[in-house]
C-alpha atoms as a PDB file:
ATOM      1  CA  UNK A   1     -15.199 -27.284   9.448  1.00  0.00           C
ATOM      2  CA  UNK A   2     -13.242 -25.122   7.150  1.00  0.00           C
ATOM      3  CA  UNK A   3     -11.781 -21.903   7.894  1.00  0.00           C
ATOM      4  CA  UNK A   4     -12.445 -19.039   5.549  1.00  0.00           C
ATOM      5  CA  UNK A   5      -9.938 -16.274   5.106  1.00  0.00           C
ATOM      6  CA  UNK A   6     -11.571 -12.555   6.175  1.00  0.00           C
ATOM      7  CA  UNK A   7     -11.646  -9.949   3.010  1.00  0.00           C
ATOM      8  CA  UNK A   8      -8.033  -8.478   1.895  1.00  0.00           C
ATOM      9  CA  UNK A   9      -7.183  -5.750   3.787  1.00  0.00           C
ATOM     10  CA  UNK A  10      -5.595  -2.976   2.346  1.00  0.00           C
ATOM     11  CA  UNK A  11      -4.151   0.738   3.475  1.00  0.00           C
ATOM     12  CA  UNK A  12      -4.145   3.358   0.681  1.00  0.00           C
ATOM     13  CA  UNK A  13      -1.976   6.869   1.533  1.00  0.00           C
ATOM     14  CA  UNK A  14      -1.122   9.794   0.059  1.00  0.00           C
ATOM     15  CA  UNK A  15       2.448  10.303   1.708  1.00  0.00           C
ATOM     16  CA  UNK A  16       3.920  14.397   1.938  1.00  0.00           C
ATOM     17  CA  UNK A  17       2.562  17.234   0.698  1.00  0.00           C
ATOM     18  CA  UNK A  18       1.435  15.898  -2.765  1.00  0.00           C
ATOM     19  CA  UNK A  19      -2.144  16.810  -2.872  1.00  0.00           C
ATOM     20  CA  UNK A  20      -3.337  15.070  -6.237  1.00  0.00           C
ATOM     21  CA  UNK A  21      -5.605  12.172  -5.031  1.00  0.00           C
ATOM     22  CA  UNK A  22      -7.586  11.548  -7.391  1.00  0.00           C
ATOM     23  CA  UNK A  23      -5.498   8.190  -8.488  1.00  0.00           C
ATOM     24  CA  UNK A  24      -5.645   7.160  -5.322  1.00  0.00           C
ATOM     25  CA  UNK A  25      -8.888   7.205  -4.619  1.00  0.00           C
ATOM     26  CA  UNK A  26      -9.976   5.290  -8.195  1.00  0.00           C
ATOM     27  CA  UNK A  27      -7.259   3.060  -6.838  1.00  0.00           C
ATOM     28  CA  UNK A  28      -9.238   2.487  -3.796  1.00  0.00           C
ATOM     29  CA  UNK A  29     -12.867   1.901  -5.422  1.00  0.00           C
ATOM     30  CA  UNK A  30     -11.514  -0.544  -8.015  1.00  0.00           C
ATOM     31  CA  UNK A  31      -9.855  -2.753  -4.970  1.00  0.00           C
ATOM     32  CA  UNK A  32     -13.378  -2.492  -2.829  1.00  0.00           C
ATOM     33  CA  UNK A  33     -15.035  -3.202  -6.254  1.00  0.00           C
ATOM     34  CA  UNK A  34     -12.540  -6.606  -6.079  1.00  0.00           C
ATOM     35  CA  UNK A  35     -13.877  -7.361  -3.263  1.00  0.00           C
ATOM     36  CA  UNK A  36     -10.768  -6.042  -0.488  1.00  0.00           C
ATOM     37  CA  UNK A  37     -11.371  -4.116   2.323  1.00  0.00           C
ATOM     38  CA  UNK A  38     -10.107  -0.590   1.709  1.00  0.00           C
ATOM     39  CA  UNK A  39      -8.903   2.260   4.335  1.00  0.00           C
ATOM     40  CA  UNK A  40      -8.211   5.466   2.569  1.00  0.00           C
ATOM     41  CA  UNK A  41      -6.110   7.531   4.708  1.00  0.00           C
ATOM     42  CA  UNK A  42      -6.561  10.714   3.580  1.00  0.00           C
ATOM     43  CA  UNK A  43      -4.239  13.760   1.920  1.00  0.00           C
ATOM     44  CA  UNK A  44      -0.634  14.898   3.906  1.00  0.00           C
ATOM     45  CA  UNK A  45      -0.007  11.721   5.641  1.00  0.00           C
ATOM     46  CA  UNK A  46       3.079  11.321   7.095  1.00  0.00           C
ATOM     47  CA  UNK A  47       5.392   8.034   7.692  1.00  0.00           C
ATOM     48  CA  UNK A  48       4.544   7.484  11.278  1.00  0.00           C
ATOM     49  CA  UNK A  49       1.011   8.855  10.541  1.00  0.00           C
ATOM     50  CA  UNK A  50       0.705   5.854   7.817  1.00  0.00           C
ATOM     51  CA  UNK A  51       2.636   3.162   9.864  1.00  0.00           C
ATOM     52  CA  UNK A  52       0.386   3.814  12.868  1.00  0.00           C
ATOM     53  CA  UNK A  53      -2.688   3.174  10.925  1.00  0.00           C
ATOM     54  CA  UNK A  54      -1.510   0.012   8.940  1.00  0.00           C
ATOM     55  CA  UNK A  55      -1.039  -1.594  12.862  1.00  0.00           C
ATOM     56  CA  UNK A  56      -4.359  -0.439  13.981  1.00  0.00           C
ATOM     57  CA  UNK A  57      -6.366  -1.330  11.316  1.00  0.00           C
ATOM     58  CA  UNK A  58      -4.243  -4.885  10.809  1.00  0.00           C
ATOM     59  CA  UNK A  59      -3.338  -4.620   7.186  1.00  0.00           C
ATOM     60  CA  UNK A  60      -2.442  -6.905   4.625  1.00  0.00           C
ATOM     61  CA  UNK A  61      -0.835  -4.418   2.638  1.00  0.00           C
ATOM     62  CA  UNK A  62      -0.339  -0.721   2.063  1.00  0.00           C
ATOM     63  CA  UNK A  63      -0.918   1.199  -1.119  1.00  0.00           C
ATOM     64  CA  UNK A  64       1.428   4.410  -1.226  1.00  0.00           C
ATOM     65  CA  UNK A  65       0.348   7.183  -3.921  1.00  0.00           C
ATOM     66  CA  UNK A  66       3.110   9.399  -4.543  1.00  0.00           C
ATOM     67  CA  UNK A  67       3.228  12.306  -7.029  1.00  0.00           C
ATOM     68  CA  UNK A  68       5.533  14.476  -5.436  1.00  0.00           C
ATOM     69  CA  UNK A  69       8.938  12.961  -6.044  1.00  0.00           C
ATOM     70  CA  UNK A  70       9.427  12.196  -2.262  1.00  0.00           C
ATOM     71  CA  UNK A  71       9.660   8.524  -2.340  1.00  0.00           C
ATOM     72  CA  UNK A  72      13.111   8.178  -1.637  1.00  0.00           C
ATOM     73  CA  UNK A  73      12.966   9.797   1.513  1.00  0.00           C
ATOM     74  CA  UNK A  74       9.093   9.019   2.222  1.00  0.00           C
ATOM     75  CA  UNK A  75       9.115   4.516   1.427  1.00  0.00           C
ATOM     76  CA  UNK A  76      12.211   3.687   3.038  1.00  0.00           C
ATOM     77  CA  UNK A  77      11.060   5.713   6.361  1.00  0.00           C
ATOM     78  CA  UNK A  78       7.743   3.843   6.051  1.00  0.00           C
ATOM     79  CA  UNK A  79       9.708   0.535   5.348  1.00  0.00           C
ATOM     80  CA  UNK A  80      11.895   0.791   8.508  1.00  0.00           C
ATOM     81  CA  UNK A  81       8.948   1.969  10.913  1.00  0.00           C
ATOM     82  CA  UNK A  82       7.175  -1.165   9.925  1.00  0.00           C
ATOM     83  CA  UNK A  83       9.651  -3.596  10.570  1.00  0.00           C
ATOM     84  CA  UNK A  84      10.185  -1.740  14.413  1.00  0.00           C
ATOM     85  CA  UNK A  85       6.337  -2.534  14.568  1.00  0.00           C
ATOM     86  CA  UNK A  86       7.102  -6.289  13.195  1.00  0.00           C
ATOM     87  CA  UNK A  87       4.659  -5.737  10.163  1.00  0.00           C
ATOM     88  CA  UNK A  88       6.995  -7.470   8.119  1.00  0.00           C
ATOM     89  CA  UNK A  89       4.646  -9.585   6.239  1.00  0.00           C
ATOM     90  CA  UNK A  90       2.389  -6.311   5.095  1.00  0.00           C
ATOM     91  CA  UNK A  91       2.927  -5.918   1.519  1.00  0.00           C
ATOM     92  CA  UNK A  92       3.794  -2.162   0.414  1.00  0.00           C
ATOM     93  CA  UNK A  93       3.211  -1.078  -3.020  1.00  0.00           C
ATOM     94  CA  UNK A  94       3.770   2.237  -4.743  1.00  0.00           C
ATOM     95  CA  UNK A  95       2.133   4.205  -7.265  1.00  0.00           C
ATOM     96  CA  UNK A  96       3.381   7.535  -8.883  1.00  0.00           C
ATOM     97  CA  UNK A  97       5.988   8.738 -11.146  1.00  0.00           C
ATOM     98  CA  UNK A  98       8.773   6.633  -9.770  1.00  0.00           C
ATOM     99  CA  UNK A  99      11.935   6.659 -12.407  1.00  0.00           C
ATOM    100  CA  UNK A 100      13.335   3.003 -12.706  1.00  0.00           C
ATOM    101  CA  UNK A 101      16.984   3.441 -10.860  1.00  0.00           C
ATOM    102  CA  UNK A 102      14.247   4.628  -8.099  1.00  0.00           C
ATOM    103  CA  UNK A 103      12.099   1.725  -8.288  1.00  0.00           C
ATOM    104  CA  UNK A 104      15.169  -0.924  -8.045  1.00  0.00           C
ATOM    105  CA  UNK A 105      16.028   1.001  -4.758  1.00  0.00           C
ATOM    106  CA  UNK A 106      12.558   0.937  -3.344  1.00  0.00           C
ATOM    107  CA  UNK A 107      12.657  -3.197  -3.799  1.00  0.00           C
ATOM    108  CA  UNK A 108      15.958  -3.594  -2.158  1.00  0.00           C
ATOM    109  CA  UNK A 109      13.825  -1.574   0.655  1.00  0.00           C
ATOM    110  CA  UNK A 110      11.481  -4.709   0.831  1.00  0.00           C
ATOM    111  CA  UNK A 111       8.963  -2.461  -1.975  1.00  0.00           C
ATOM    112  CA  UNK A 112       6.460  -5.071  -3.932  1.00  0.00           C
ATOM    113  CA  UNK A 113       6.052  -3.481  -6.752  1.00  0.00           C
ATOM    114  CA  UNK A 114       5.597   0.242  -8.352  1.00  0.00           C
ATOM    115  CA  UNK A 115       2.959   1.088 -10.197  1.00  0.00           C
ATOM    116  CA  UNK A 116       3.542   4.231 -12.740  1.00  0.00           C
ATOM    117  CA  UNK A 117       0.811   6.126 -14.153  1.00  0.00           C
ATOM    118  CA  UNK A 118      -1.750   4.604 -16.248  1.00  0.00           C
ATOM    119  CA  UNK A 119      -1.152   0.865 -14.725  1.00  0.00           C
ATOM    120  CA  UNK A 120      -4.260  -1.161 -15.187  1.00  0.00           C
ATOM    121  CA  UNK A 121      -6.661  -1.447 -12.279  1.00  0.00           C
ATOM    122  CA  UNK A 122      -6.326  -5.157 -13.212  1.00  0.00           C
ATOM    123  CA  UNK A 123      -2.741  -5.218 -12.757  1.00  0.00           C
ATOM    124  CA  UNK A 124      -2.706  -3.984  -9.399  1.00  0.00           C
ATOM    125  CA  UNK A 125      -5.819  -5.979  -8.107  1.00  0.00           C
ATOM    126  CA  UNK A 126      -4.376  -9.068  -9.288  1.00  0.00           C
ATOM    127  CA  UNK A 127      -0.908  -8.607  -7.666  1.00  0.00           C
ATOM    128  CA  UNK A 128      -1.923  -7.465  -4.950  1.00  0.00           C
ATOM    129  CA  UNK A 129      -4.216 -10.939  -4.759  1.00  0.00           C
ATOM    130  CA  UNK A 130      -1.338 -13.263  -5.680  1.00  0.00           C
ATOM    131  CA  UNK A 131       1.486 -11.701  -2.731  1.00  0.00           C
ATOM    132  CA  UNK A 132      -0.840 -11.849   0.188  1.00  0.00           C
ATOM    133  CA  UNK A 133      -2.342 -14.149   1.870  1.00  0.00           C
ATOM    134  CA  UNK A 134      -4.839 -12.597   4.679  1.00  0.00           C
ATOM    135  CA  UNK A 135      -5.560 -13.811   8.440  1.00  0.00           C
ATOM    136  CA  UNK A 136      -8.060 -16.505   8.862  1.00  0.00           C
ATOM    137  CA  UNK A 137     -11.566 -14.922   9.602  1.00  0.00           C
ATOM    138  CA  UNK A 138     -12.021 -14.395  13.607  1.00  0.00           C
ATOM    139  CA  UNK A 139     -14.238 -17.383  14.834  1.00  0.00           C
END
């Protein structure tokens, strides 16, 4: 008997007070279109608020939408309340304006990848495909 892996999970947030979501939720379509599971969080979420729901609703990774220009206070907080949960095998990617010198820090934080505006749906389906690896489906 073989044992088939259960559907991607993924989280999808809109950290801080940023209230554009409208990237986030085409985000979210296009990876339940790709066949993932999707949990869309909501506007105003905050670190623990995020962290909390990636361990309840066992996540293979976490999508972070960030307009705002809070994600060098807002990832690394989210980074370091996952690894006191021992999620460190959820993969965290970020979307939003994110300059460069930013997005270098966010991978020594244990970041994925960023995604800046206009990134193809493809791109971030398929990477997000080819860095996890999800639980075995319950028997």
């Amino acid at each position: 008997m073989t044992e088939t892996a259960r559907k991607i999970r993924v989280l999808v947030a809109k950290p801080g007070l940023d209230g554009h979501d409208r990237g986030a939720k085409v985000v979210a379509r296009a990876l339940r279109d790709a066949g993932m599971e999707v949990v869309y969080t909501g506007l105003r979420q905050t670190p623990e608020m995020i962290a909390s729901a990636a361990l309840q609703e066992d996540v293979d990774c976490i999508g972070l939408s960030i307009l705002s220009g809070a994600h060098n206070a807002i990832v690394p907080r989210v980074m370091e309340l996952l690894r006191a949960a021992g999620m460190n095998d959820v993969l965290v990617v970020v979307g939003g304006i994110v300059p460069p010198e930013d997005a270098e820090m966010l991978s020594r934080e244990g970041v994925g990848a960023v995604f800046p505006p206009g990134s193809s749906l493809e791109a971030i389906t398929a990477y997000i495909r080819s860095h996890v690896r999800p639980a075995p489906a319950a028997p």
